[in-house]
C-alpha atoms as a PDB file:
ATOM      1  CA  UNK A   1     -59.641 -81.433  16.905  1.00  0.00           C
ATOM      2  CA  UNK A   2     -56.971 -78.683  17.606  1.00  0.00           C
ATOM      3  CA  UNK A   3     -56.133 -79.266  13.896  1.00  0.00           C
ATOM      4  CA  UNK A   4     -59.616 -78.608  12.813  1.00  0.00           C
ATOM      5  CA  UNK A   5     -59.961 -75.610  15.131  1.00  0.00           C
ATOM      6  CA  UNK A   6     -56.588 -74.021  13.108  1.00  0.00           C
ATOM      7  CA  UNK A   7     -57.893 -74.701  10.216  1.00  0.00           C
ATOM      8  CA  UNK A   8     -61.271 -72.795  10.830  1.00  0.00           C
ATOM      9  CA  UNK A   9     -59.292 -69.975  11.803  1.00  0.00           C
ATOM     10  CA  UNK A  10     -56.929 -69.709   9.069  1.00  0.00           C
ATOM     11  CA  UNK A  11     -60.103 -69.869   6.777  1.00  0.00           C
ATOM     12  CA  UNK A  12     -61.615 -67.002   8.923  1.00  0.00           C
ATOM     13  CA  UNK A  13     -58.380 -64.874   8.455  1.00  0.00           C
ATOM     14  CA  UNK A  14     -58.248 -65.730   4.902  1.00  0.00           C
ATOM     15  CA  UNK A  15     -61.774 -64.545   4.077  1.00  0.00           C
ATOM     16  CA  UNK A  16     -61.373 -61.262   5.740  1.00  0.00           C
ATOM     17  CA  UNK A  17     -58.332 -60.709   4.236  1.00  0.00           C
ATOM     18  CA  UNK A  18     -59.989 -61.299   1.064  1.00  0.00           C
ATOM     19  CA  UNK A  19     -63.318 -59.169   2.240  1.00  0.00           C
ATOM     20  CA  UNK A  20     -61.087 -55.981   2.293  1.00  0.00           C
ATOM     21  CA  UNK A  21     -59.762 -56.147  -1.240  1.00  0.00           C
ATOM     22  CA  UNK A  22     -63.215 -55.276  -2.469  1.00  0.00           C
ATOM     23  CA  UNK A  23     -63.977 -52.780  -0.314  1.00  0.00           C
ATOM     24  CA  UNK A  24     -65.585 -49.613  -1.676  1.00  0.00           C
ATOM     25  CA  UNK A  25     -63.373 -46.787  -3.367  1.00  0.00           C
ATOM     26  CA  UNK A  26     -64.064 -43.532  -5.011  1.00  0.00           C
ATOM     27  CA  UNK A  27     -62.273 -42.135  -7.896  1.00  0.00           C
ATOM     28  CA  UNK A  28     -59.863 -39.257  -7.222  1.00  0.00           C
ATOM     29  CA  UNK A  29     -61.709 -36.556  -9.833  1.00  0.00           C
ATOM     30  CA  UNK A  30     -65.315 -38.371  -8.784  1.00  0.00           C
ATOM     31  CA  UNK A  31     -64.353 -37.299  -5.310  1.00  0.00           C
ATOM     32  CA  UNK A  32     -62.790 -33.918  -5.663  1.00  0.00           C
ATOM     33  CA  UNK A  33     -65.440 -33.010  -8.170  1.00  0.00           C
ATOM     34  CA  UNK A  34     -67.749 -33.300  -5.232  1.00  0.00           C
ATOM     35  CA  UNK A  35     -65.910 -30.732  -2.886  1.00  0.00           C
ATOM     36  CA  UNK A  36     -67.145 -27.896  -5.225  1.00  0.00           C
ATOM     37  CA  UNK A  37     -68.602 -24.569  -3.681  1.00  0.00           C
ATOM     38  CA  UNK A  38     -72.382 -24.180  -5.696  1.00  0.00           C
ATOM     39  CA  UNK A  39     -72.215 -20.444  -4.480  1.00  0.00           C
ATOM     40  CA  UNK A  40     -69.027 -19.573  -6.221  1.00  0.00           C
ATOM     41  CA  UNK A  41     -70.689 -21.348  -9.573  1.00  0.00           C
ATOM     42  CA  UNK A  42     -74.180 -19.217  -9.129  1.00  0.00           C
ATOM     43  CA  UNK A  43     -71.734 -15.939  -8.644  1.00  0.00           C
ATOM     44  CA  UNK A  44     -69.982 -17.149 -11.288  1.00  0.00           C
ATOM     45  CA  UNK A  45     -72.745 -17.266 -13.663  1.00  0.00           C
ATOM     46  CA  UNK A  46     -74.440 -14.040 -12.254  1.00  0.00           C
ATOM     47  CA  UNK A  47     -71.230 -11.909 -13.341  1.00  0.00           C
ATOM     48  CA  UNK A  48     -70.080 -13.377 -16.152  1.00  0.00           C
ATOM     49  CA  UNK A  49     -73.486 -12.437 -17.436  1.00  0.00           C
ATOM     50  CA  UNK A  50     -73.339  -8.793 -16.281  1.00  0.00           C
ATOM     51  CA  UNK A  51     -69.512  -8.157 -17.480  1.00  0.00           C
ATOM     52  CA  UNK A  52     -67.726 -11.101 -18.403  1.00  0.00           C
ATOM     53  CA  UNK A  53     -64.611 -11.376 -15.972  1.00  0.00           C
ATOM     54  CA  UNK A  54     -64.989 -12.532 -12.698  1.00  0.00           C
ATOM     55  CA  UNK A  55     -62.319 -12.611  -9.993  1.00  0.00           C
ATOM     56  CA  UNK A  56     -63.452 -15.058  -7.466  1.00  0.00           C
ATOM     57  CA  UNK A  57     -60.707 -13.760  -4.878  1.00  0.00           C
ATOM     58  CA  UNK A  58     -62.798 -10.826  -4.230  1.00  0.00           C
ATOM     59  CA  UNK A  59     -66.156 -12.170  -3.104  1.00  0.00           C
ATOM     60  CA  UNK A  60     -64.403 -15.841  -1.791  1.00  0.00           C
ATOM     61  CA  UNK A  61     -61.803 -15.291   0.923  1.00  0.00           C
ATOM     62  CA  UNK A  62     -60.363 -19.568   0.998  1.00  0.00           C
ATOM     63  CA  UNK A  63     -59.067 -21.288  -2.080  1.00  0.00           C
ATOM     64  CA  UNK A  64     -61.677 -23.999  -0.898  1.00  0.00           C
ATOM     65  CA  UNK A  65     -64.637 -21.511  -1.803  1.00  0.00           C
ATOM     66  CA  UNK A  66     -63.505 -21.015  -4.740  1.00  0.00           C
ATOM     67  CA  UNK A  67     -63.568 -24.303  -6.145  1.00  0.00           C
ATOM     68  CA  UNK A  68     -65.788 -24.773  -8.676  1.00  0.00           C
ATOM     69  CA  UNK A  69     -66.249 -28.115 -11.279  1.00  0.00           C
ATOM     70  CA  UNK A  70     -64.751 -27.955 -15.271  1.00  0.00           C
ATOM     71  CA  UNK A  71     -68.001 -29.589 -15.916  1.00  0.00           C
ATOM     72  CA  UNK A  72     -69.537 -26.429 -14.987  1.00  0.00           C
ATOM     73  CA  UNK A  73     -67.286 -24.216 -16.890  1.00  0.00           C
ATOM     74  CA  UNK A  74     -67.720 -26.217 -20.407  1.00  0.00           C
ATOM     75  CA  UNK A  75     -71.402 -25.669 -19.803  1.00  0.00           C
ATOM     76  CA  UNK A  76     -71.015 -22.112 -19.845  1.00  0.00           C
ATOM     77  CA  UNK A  77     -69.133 -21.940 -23.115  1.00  0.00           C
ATOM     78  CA  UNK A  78     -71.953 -24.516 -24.634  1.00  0.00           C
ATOM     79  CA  UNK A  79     -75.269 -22.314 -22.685  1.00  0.00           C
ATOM     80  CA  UNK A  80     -76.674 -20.043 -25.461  1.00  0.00           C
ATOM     81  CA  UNK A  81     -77.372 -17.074 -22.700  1.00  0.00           C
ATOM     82  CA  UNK A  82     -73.670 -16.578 -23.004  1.00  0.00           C
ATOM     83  CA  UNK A  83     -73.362 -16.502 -26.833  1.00  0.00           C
ATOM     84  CA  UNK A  84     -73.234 -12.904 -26.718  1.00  0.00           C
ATOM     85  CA  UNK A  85     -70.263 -12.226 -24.338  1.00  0.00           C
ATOM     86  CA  UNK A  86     -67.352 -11.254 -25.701  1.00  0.00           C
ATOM     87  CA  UNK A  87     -65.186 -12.228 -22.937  1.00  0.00           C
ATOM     88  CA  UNK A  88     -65.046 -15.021 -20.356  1.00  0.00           C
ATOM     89  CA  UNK A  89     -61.998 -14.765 -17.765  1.00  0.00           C
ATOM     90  CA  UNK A  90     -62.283 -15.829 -14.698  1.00  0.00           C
ATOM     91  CA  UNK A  91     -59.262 -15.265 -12.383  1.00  0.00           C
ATOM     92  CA  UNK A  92     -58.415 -16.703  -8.726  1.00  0.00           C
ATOM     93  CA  UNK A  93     -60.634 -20.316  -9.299  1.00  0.00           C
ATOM     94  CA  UNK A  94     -59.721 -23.447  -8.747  1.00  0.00           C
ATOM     95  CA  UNK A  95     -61.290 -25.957 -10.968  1.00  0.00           C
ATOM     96  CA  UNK A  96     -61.665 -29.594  -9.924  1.00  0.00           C
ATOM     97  CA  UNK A  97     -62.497 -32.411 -12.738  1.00  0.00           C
ATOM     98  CA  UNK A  98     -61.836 -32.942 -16.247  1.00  0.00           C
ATOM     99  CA  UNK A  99     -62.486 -29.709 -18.565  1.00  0.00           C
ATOM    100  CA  UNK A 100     -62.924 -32.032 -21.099  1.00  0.00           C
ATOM    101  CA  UNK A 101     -64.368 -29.482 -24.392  1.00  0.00           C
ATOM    102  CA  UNK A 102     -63.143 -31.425 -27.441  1.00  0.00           C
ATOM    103  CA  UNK A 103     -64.994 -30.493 -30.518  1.00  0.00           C
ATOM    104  CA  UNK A 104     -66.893 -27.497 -28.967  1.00  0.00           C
ATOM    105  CA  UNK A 105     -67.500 -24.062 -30.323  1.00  0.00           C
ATOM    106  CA  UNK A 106     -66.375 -21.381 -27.576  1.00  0.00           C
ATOM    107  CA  UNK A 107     -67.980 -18.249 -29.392  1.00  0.00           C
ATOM    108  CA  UNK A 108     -66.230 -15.839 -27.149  1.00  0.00           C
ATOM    109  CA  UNK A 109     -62.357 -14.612 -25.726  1.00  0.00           C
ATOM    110  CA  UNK A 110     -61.410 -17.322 -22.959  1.00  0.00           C
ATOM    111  CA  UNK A 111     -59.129 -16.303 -20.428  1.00  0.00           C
ATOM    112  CA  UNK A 112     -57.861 -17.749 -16.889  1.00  0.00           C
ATOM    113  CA  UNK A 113     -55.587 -15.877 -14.431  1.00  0.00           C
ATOM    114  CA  UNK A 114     -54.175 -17.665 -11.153  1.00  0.00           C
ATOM    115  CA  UNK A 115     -56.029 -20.713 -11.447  1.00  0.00           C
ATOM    116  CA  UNK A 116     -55.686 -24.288 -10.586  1.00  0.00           C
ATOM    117  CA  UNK A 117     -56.511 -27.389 -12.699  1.00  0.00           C
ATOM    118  CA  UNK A 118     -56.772 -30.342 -11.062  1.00  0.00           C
ATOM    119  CA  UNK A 119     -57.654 -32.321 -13.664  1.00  0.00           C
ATOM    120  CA  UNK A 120     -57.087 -32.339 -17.592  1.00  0.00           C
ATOM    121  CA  UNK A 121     -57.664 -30.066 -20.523  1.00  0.00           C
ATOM    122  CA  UNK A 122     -58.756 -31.312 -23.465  1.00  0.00           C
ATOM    123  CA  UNK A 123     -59.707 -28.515 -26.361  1.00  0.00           C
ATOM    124  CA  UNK A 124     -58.806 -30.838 -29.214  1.00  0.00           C
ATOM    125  CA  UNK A 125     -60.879 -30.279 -32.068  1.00  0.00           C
ATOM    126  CA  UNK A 126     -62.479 -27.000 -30.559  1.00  0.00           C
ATOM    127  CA  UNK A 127     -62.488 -23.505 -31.671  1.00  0.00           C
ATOM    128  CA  UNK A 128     -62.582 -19.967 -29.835  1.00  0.00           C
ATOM    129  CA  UNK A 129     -61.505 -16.442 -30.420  1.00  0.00           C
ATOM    130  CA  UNK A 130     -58.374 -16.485 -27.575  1.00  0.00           C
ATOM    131  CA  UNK A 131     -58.040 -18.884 -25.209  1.00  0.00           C
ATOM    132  CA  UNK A 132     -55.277 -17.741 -22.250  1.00  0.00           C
ATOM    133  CA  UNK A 133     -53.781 -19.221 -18.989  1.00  0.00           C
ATOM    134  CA  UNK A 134     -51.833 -16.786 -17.279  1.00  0.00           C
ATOM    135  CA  UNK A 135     -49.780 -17.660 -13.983  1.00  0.00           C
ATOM    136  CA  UNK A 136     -52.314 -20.918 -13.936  1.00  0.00           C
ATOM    137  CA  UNK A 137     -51.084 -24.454 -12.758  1.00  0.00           C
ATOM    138  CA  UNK A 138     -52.921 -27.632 -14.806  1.00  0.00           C
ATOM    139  CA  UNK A 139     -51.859 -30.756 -12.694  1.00  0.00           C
ATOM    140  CA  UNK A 140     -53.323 -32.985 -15.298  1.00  0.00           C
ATOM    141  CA  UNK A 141     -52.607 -33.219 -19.374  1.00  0.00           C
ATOM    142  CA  UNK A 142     -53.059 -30.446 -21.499  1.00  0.00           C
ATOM    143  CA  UNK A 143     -54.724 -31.437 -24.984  1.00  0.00           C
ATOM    144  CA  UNK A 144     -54.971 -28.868 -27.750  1.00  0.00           C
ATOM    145  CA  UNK A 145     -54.614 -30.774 -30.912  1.00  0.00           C
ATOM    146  CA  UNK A 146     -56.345 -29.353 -34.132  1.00  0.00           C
ATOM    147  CA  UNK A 147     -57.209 -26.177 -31.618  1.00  0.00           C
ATOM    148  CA  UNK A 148     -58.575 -23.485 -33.882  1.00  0.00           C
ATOM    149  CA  UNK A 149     -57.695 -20.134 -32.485  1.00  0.00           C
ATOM    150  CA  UNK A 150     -58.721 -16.797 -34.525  1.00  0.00           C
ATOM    151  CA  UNK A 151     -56.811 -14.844 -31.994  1.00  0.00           C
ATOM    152  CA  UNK A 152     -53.908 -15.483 -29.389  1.00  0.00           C
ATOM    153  CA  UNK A 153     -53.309 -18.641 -27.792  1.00  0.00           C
ATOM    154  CA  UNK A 154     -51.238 -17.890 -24.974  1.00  0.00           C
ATOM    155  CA  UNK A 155     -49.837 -19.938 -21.554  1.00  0.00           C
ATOM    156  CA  UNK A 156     -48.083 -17.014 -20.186  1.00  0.00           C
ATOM    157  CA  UNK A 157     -46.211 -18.088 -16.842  1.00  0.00           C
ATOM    158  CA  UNK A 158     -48.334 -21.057 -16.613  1.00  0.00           C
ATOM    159  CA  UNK A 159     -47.410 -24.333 -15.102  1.00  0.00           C
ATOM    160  CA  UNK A 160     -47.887 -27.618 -16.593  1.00  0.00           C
ATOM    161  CA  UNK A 161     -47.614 -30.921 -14.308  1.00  0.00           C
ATOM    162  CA  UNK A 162     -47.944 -33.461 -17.131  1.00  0.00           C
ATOM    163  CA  UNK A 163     -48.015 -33.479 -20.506  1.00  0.00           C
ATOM    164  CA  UNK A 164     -48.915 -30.478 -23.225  1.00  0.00           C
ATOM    165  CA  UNK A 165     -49.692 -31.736 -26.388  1.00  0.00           C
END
């Protein structure tokens, strides 16, 4: 019987051992693309429309408010309300997810000072007028193969924490 009993609880051990391997995980970039501040991306929008520079440092004390998603920012460059702007820089942002704009046309000067990437860039294939990163750090992979550029392309004291390509 004790035998039995041992062998029921082994079995019990086993399966919840096993029952914790499949417990539920979220993906890095799902999960920091959800700690995003929707204010900073509305005051974003607002004064990129009236001027086309925005410095989020001045209206968003923490680094935390001033996260915004790359999802957000390749919308901008694809929204036809912003065809018209000559420049887009936005300085003092950090941008969580992938600013994944392969292939796009980016009708406009792109520029980013003192920002963070956390997660790739991928231009390959698009086209823009300049595209900049001064003093910005990209943790992920930078991709800018076949990159048409009718003006600068410049990384001025930029930091790179993978691979530029």
């Amino acid at each position: 019987m004790k035998a039995l009993q041992r062998l029921m609880l082994i079995l019990a051990a086993c399966m919840l051992l096993a029952g914790t391997q499949f417990s539920n995980v979220m993906a890095g970039s799902l999960l920091q693309e959800q700690n995003y501040n929707p204010e900073a991306e509305a005051f974003i929008r607002d004064e990129l429309l009236n001027g086309g520079s925005v410095d989020l440092s001045t209206e968003f004390a923490s680094e935390t408010e001033r996260t915004v998603r790359a999802e957000f920012i390749v919308s901008l460059w694809s929204d036809p309300a912003f065809e018209n702007l000559s420049v887009f820089k936005l300085s003092n942002v950090s941008v969580v997810g992938n600013l994944d704009a392969s292939g796009i046309s980016i009708p406009f000067n792109v520029g980013f000072e003192n920002c963070t990437f956390n997660g790739y860039i991928d231009l390959d294939g698009a086209s823009t007028k300049t595209f900049r990163l001064d003093k910005c750090t990209v943790n992920g992979a930078v991709k800018m193969g076949r990159l048409k550029v009718d003006g600068d392309l410049a990384l001025y004291q930029s930091t790179f924490n993978s691979k530029v390509t």
